[in-house]
C-alpha atoms as a PDB file:
ATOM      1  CA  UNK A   1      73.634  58.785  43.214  1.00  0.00           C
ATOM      2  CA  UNK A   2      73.487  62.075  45.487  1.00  0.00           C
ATOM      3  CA  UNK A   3      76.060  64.596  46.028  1.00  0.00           C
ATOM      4  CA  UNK A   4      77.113  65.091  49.524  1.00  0.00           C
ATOM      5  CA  UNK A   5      79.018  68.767  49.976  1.00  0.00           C
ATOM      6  CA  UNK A   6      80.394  69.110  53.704  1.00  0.00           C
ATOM      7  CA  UNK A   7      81.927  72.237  54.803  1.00  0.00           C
ATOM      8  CA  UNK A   8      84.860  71.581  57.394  1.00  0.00           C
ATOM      9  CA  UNK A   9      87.183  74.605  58.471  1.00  0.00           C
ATOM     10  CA  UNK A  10      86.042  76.988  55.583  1.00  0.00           C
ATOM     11  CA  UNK A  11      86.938  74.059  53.107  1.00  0.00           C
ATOM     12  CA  UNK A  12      84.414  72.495  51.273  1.00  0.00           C
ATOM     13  CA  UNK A  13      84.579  68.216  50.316  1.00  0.00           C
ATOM     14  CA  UNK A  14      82.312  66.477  47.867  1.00  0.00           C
ATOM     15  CA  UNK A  15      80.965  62.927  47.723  1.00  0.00           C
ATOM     16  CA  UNK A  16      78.861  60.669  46.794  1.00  0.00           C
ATOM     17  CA  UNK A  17      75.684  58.295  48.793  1.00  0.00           C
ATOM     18  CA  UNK A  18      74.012  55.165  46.690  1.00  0.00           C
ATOM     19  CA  UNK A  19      71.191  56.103  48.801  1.00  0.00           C
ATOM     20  CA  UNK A  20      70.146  59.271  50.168  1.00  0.00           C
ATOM     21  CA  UNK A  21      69.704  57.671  53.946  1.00  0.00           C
ATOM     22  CA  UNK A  22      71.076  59.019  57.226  1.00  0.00           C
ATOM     23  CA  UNK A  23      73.541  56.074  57.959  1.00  0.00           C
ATOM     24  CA  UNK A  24      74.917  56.657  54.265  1.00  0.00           C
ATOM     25  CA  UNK A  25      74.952  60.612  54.572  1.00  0.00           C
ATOM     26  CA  UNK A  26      77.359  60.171  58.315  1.00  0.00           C
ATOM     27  CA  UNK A  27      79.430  57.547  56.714  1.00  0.00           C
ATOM     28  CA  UNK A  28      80.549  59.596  53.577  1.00  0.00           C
ATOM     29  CA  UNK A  29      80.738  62.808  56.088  1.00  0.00           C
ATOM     30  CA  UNK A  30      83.104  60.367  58.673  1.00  0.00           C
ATOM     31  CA  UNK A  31      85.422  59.553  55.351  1.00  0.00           C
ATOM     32  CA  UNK A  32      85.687  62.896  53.880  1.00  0.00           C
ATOM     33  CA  UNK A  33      86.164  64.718  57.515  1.00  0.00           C
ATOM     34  CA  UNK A  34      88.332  61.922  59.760  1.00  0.00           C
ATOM     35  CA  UNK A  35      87.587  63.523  63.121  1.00  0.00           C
ATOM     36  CA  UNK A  36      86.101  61.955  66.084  1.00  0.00           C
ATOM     37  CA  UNK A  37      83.209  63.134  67.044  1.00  0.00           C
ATOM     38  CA  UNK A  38      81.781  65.184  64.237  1.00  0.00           C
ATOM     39  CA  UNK A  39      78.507  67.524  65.100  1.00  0.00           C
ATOM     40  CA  UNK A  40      76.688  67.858  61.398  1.00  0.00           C
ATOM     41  CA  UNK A  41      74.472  70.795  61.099  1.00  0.00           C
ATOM     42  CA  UNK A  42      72.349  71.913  58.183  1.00  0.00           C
ATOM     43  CA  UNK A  43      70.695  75.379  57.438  1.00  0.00           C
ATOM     44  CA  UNK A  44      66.674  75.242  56.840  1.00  0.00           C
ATOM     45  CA  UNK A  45      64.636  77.160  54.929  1.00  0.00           C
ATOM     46  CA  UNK A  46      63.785  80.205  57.555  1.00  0.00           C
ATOM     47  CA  UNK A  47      67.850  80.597  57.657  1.00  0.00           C
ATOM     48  CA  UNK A  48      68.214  78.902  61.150  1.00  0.00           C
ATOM     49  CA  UNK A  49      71.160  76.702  61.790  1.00  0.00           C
ATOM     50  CA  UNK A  50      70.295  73.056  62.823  1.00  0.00           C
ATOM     51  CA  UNK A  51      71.865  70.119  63.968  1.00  0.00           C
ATOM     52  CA  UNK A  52      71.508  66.980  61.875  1.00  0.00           C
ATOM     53  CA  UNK A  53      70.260  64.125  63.845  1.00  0.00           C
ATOM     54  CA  UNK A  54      68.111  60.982  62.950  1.00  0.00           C
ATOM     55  CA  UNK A  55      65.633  62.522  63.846  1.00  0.00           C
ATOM     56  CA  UNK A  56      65.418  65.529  62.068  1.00  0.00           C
ATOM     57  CA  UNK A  57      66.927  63.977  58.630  1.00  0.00           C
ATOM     58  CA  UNK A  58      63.677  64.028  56.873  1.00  0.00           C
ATOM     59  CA  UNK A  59      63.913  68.019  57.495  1.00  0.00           C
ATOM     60  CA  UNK A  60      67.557  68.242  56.151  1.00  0.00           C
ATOM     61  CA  UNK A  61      66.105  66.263  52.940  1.00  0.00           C
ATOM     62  CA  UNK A  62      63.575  68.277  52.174  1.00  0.00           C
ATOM     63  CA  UNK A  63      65.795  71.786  52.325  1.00  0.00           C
ATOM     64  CA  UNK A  64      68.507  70.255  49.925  1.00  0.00           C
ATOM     65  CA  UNK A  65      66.545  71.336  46.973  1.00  0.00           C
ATOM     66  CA  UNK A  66      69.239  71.967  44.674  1.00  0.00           C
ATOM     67  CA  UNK A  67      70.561  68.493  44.133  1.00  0.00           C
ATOM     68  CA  UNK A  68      73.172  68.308  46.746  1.00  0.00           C
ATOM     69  CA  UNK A  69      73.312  67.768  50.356  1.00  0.00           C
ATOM     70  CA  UNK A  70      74.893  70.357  52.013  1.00  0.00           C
ATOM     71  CA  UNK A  71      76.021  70.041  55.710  1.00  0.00           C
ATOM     72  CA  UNK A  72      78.527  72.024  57.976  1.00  0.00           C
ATOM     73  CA  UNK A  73      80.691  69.508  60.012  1.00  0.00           C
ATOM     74  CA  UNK A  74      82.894  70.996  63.419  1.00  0.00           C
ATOM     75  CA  UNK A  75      85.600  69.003  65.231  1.00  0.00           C
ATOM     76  CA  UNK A  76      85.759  68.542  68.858  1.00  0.00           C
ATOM     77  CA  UNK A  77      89.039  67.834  70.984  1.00  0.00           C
ATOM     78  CA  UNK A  78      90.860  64.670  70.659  1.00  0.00           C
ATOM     79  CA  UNK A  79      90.680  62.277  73.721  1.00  0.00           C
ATOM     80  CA  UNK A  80      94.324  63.207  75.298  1.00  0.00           C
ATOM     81  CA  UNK A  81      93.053  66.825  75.591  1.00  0.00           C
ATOM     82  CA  UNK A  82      89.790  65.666  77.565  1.00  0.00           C
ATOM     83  CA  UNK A  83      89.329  65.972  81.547  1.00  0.00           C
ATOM     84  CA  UNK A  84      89.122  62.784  83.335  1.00  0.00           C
ATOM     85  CA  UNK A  85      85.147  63.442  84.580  1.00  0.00           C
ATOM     86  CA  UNK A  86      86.190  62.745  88.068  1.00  0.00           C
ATOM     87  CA  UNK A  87      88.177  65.677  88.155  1.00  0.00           C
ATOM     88  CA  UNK A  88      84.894  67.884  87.900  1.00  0.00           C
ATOM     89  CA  UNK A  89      83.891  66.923  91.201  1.00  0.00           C
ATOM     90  CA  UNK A  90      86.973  68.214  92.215  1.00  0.00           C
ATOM     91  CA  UNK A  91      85.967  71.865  91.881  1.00  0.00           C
ATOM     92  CA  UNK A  92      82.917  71.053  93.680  1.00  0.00           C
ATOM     93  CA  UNK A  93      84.255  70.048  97.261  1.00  0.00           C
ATOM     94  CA  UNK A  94      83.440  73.593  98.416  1.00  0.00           C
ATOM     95  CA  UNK A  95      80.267  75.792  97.954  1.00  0.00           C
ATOM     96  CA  UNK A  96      78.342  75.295  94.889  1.00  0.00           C
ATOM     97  CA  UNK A  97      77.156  78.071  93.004  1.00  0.00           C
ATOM     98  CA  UNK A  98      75.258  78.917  90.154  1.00  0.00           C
ATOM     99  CA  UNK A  99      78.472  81.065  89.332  1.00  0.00           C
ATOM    100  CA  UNK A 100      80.512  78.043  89.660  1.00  0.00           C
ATOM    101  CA  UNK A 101      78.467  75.871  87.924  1.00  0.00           C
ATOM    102  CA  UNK A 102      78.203  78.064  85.060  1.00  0.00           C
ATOM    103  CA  UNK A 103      81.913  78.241  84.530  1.00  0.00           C
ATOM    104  CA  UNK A 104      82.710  73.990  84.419  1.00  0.00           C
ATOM    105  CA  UNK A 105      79.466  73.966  81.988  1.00  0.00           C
ATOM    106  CA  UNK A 106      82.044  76.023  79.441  1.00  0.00           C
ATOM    107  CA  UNK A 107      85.482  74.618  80.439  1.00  0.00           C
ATOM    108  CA  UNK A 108      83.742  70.732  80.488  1.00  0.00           C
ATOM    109  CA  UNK A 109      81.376  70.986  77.729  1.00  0.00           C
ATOM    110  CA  UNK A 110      83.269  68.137  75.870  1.00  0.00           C
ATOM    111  CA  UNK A 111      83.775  65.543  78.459  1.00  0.00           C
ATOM    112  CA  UNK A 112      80.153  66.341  79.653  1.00  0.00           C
ATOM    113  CA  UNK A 113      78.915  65.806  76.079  1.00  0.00           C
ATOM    114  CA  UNK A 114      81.203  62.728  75.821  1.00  0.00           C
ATOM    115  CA  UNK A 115      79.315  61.423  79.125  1.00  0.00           C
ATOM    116  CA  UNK A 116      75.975  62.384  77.798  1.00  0.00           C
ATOM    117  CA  UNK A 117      76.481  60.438  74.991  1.00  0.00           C
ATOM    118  CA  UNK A 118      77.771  57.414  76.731  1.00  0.00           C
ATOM    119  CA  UNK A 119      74.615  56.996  79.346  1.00  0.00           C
ATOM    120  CA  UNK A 120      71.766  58.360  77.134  1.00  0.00           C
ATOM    121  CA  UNK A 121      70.421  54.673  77.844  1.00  0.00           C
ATOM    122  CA  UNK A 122      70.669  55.798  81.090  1.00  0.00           C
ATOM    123  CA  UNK A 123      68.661  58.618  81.159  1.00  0.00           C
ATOM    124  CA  UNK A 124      65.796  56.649  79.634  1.00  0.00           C
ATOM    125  CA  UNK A 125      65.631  54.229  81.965  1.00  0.00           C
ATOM    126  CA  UNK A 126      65.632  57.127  84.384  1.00  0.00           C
ATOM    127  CA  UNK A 127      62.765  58.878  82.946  1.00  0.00           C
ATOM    128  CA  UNK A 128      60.964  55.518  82.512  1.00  0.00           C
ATOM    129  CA  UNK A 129      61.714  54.828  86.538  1.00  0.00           C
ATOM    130  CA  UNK A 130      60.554  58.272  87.726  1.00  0.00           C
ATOM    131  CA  UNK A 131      58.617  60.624  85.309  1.00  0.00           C
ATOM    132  CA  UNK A 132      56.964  62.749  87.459  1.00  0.00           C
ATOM    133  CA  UNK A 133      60.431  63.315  89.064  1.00  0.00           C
ATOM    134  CA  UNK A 134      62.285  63.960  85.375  1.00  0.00           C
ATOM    135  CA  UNK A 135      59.644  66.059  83.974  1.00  0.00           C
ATOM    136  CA  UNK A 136      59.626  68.783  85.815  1.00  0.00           C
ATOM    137  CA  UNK A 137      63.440  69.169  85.279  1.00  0.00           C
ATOM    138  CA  UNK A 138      63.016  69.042  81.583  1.00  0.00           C
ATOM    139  CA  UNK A 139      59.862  71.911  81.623  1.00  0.00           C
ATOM    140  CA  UNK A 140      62.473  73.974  83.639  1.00  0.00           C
ATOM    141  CA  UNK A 141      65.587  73.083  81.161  1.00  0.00           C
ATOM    142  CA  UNK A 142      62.894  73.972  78.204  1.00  0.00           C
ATOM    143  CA  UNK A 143      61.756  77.480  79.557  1.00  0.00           C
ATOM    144  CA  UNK A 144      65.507  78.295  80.331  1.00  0.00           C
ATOM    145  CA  UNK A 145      66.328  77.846  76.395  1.00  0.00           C
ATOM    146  CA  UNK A 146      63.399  80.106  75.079  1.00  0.00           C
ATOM    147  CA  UNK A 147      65.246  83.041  75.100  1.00  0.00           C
ATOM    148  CA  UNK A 148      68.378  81.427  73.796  1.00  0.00           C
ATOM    149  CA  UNK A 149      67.563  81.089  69.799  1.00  0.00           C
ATOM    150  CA  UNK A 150      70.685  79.456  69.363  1.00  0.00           C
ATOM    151  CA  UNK A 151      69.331  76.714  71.166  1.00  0.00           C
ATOM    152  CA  UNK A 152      65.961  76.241  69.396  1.00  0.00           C
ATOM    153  CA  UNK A 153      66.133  73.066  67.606  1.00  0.00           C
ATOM    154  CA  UNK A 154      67.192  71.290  70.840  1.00  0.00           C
ATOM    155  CA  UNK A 155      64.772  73.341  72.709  1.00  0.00           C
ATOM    156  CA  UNK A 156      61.987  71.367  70.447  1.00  0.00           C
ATOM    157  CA  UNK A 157      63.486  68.926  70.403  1.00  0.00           C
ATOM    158  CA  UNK A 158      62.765  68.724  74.342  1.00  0.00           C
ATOM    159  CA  UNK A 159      59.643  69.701  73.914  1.00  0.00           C
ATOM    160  CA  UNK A 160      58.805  66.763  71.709  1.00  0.00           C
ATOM    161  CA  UNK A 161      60.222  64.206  73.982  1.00  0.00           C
ATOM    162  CA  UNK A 162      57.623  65.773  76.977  1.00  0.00           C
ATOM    163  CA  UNK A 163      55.300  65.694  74.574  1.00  0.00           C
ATOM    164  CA  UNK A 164      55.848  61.705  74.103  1.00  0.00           C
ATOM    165  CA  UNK A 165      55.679  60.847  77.756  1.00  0.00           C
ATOM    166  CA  UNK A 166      59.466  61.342  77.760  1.00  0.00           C
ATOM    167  CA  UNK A 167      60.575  58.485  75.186  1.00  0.00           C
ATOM    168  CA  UNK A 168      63.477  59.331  73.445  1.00  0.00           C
ATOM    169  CA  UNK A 169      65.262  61.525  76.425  1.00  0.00           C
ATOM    170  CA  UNK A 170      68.262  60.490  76.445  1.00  0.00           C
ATOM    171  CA  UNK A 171      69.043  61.641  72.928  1.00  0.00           C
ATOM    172  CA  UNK A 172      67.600  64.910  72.876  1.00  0.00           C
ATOM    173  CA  UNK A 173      69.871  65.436  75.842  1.00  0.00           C
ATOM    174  CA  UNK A 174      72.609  63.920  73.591  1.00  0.00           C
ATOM    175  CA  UNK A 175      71.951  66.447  70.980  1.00  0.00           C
ATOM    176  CA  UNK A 176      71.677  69.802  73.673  1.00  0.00           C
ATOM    177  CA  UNK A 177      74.775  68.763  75.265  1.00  0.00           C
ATOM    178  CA  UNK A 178      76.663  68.222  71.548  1.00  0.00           C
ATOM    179  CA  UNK A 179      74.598  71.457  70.493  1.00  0.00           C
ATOM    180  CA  UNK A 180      75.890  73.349  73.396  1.00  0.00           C
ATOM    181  CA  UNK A 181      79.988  72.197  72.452  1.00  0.00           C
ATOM    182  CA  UNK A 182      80.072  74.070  68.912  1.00  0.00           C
ATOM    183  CA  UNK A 183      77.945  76.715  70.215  1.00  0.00           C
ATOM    184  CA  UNK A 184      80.601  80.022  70.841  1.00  0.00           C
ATOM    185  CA  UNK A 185      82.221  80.799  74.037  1.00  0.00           C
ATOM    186  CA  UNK A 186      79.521  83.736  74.654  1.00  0.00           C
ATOM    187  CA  UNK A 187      76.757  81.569  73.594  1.00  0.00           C
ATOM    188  CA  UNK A 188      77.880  78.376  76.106  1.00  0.00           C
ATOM    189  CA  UNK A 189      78.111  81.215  79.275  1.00  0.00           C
ATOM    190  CA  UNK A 190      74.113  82.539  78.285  1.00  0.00           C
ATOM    191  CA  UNK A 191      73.107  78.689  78.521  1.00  0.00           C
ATOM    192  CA  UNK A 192      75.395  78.018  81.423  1.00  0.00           C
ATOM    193  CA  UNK A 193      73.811  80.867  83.261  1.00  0.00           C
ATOM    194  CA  UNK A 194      70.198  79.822  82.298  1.00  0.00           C
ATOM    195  CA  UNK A 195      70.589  76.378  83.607  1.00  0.00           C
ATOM    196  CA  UNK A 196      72.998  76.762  86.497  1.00  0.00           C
ATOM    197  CA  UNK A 197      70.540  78.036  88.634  1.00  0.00           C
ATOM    198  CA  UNK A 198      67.992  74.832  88.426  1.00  0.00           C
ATOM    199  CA  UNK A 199      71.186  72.349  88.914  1.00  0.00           C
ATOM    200  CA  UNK A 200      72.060  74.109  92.105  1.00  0.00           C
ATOM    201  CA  UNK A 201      69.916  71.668  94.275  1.00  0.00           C
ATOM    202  CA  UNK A 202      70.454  68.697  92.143  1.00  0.00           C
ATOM    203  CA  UNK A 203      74.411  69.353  92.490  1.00  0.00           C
ATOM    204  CA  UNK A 204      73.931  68.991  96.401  1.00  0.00           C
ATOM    205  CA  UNK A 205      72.088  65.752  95.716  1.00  0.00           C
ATOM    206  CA  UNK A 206      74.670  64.299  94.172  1.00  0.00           C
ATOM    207  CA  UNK A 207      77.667  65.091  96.146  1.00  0.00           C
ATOM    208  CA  UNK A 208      75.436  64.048  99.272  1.00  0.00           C
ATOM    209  CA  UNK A 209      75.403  60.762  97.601  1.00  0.00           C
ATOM    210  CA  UNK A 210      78.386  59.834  96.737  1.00  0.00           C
ATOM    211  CA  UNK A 211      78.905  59.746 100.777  1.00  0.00           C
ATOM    212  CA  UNK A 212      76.448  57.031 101.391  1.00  0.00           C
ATOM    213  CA  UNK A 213      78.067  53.141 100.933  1.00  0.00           C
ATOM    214  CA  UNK A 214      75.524  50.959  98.729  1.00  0.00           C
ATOM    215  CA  UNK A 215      74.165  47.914 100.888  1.00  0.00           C
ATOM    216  CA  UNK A 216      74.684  45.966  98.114  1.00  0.00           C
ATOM    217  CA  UNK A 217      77.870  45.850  96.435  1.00  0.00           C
ATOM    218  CA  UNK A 218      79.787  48.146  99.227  1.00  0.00           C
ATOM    219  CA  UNK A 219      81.060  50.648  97.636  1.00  0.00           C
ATOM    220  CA  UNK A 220      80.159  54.628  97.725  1.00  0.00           C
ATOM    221  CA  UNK A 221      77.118  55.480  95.451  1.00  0.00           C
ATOM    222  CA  UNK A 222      78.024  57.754  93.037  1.00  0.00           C
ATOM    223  CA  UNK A 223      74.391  59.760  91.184  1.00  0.00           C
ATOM    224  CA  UNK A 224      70.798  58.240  91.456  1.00  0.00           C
ATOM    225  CA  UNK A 225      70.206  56.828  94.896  1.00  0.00           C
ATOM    226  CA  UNK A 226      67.761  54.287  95.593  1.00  0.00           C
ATOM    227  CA  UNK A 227      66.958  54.441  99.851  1.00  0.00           C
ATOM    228  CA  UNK A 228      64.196  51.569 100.949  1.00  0.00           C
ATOM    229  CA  UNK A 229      60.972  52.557 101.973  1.00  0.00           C
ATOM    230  CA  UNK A 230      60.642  50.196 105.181  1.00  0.00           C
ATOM    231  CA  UNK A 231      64.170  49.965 105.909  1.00  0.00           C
ATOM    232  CA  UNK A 232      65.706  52.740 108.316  1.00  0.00           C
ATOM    233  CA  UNK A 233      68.839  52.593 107.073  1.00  0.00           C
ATOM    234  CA  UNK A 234      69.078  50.573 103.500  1.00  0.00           C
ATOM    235  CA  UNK A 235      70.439  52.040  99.937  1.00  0.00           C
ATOM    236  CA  UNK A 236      71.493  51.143  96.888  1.00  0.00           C
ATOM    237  CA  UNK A 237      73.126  52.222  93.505  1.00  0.00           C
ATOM    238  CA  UNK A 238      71.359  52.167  90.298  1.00  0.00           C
ATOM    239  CA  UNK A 239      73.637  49.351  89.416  1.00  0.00           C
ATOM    240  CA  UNK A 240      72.318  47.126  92.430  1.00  0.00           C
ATOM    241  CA  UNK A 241      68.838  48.648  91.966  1.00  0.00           C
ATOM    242  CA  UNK A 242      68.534  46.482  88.868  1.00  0.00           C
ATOM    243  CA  UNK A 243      69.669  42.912  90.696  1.00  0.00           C
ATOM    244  CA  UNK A 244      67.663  44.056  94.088  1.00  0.00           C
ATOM    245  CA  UNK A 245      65.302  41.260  93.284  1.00  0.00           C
ATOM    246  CA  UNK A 246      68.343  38.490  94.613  1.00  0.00           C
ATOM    247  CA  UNK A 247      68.698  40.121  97.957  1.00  0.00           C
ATOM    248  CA  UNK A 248      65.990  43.073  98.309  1.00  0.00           C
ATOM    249  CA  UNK A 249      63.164  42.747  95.982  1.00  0.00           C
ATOM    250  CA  UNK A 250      60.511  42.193  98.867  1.00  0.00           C
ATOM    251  CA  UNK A 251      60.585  46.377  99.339  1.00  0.00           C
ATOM    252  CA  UNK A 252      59.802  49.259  97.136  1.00  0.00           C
ATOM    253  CA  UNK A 253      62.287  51.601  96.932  1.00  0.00           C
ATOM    254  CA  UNK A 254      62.786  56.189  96.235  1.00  0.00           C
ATOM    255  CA  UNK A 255      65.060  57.849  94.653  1.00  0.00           C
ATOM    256  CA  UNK A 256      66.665  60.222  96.691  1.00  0.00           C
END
């Protein structure tokens, strides 16, 4: 039987694991803290703040080395104060900016987080599709955190996954985008302005796409466009990508 202290708001709450696992450790946070969404971070031995994860568990065991386990738990917004995600594109209709990019990084961390979290299967498949087209975007991501030390356990956490041929991106994106939420307002503006300048081009992209109607299934393509080789004039969404063997699976196909 292991003590688990969590710190919540300045208040401290005690209980109690069976096993000292990372399923057990969330489950007795979850019923001592009964907020959605909590982001658990732990303190390691060089002082650094860290966020508690699967994957670096083993880590938060090994610094509890006075008997307890001792995590810091933060809240984020309820779902009725969220932004619909479609809304975002709204502000992008005119000319996009770094500037402007930076800004709905800070006022949408949440409901980007929320979306992160949702497609992180997503981005693997991604990654597994097109590496040499995902990893320079994660070097670039990587080298814009380095100066950030706020941002360093998700920073290696990136560097691990490029490391690995890319397996497990979709939740070290997860964990930067969560990171990024509890982070303070001046913290989330130094990231915003490190990244905004990469997603400039990749912004364009995507509102170029969401103009072109998939061959498949009709409707507009919103993200990742797949546009046939041999075919002048032949796309499809990633949803159709996946069934393009029962009406297109003769042609190889870029993502555009």
């Amino acid at each position: 039987m292991s003590v688990v202290k969590v710190t919540f708001e300045g208040e401290v709450r005690r209980g109690r694991v069976e096993e000292v696992t990372y399923e057990a450790v969330v489950k007795v946070v979850n019923e001592l803290v009964p907020v959605q969404e909590l982001v658990l971070r732990y303190e390691d031995e060089d002082g650094d703040v860290c966020m508690l994860t699967e994957q670096t568990f083993d880590d938060f065991v090994d610094q509890c080395t006075g008997g307890s386990l001792r995590v810091t738990a933060a809240g984020q917004r309820g779902r009725r104060d969220r932004v619909c995600p479609g809304k975002i594109w709204r502000h992008l209709r005119g000319e996009v900016t770094p500037e402007v990019i930076a800004e709905l990084m800070v006022t949408n961390a949440e409901v980007a987080a929320a979306m992160v979290e949702r497609k992180a299967w997503k981005l693997d498949r991604v990654a597994w599709w097109w590496p040499e087209k995902v990893r320079p975007v994660i070097a670039v991501v990587v080298e814009s955190l380095r100066d950030i030390p706020e941002m360093t356990t998700c920073r290696a956490g990136l560097e691990h996954v490029l490391d690995e041929e890319l397996a497990g991106l979709g939740q070290a994106v997860s964990d930067l985008a969560r990171e990024f939420v509890v982070q303070p307002v001046e913290v989330q503006k130094r990231v915003a302005e490190a990244l905004s300048v990469h997603l400039v081009p990749l912004i364009d992209r995507l509102r170029g796409g969401r103009r072109v109607v998939c061959d498949g299934c009709d409707e507009r393509i919103w993200g990742g466009r797949m546009k046939c080789r041999e075919c002048p004039d032949y796309d499809l969404c990633e949803g159709c990508y996946e069934k393009r063997g029962e009406f297109h699976g003769e042609h190889e196909f870029d993502w555009v």
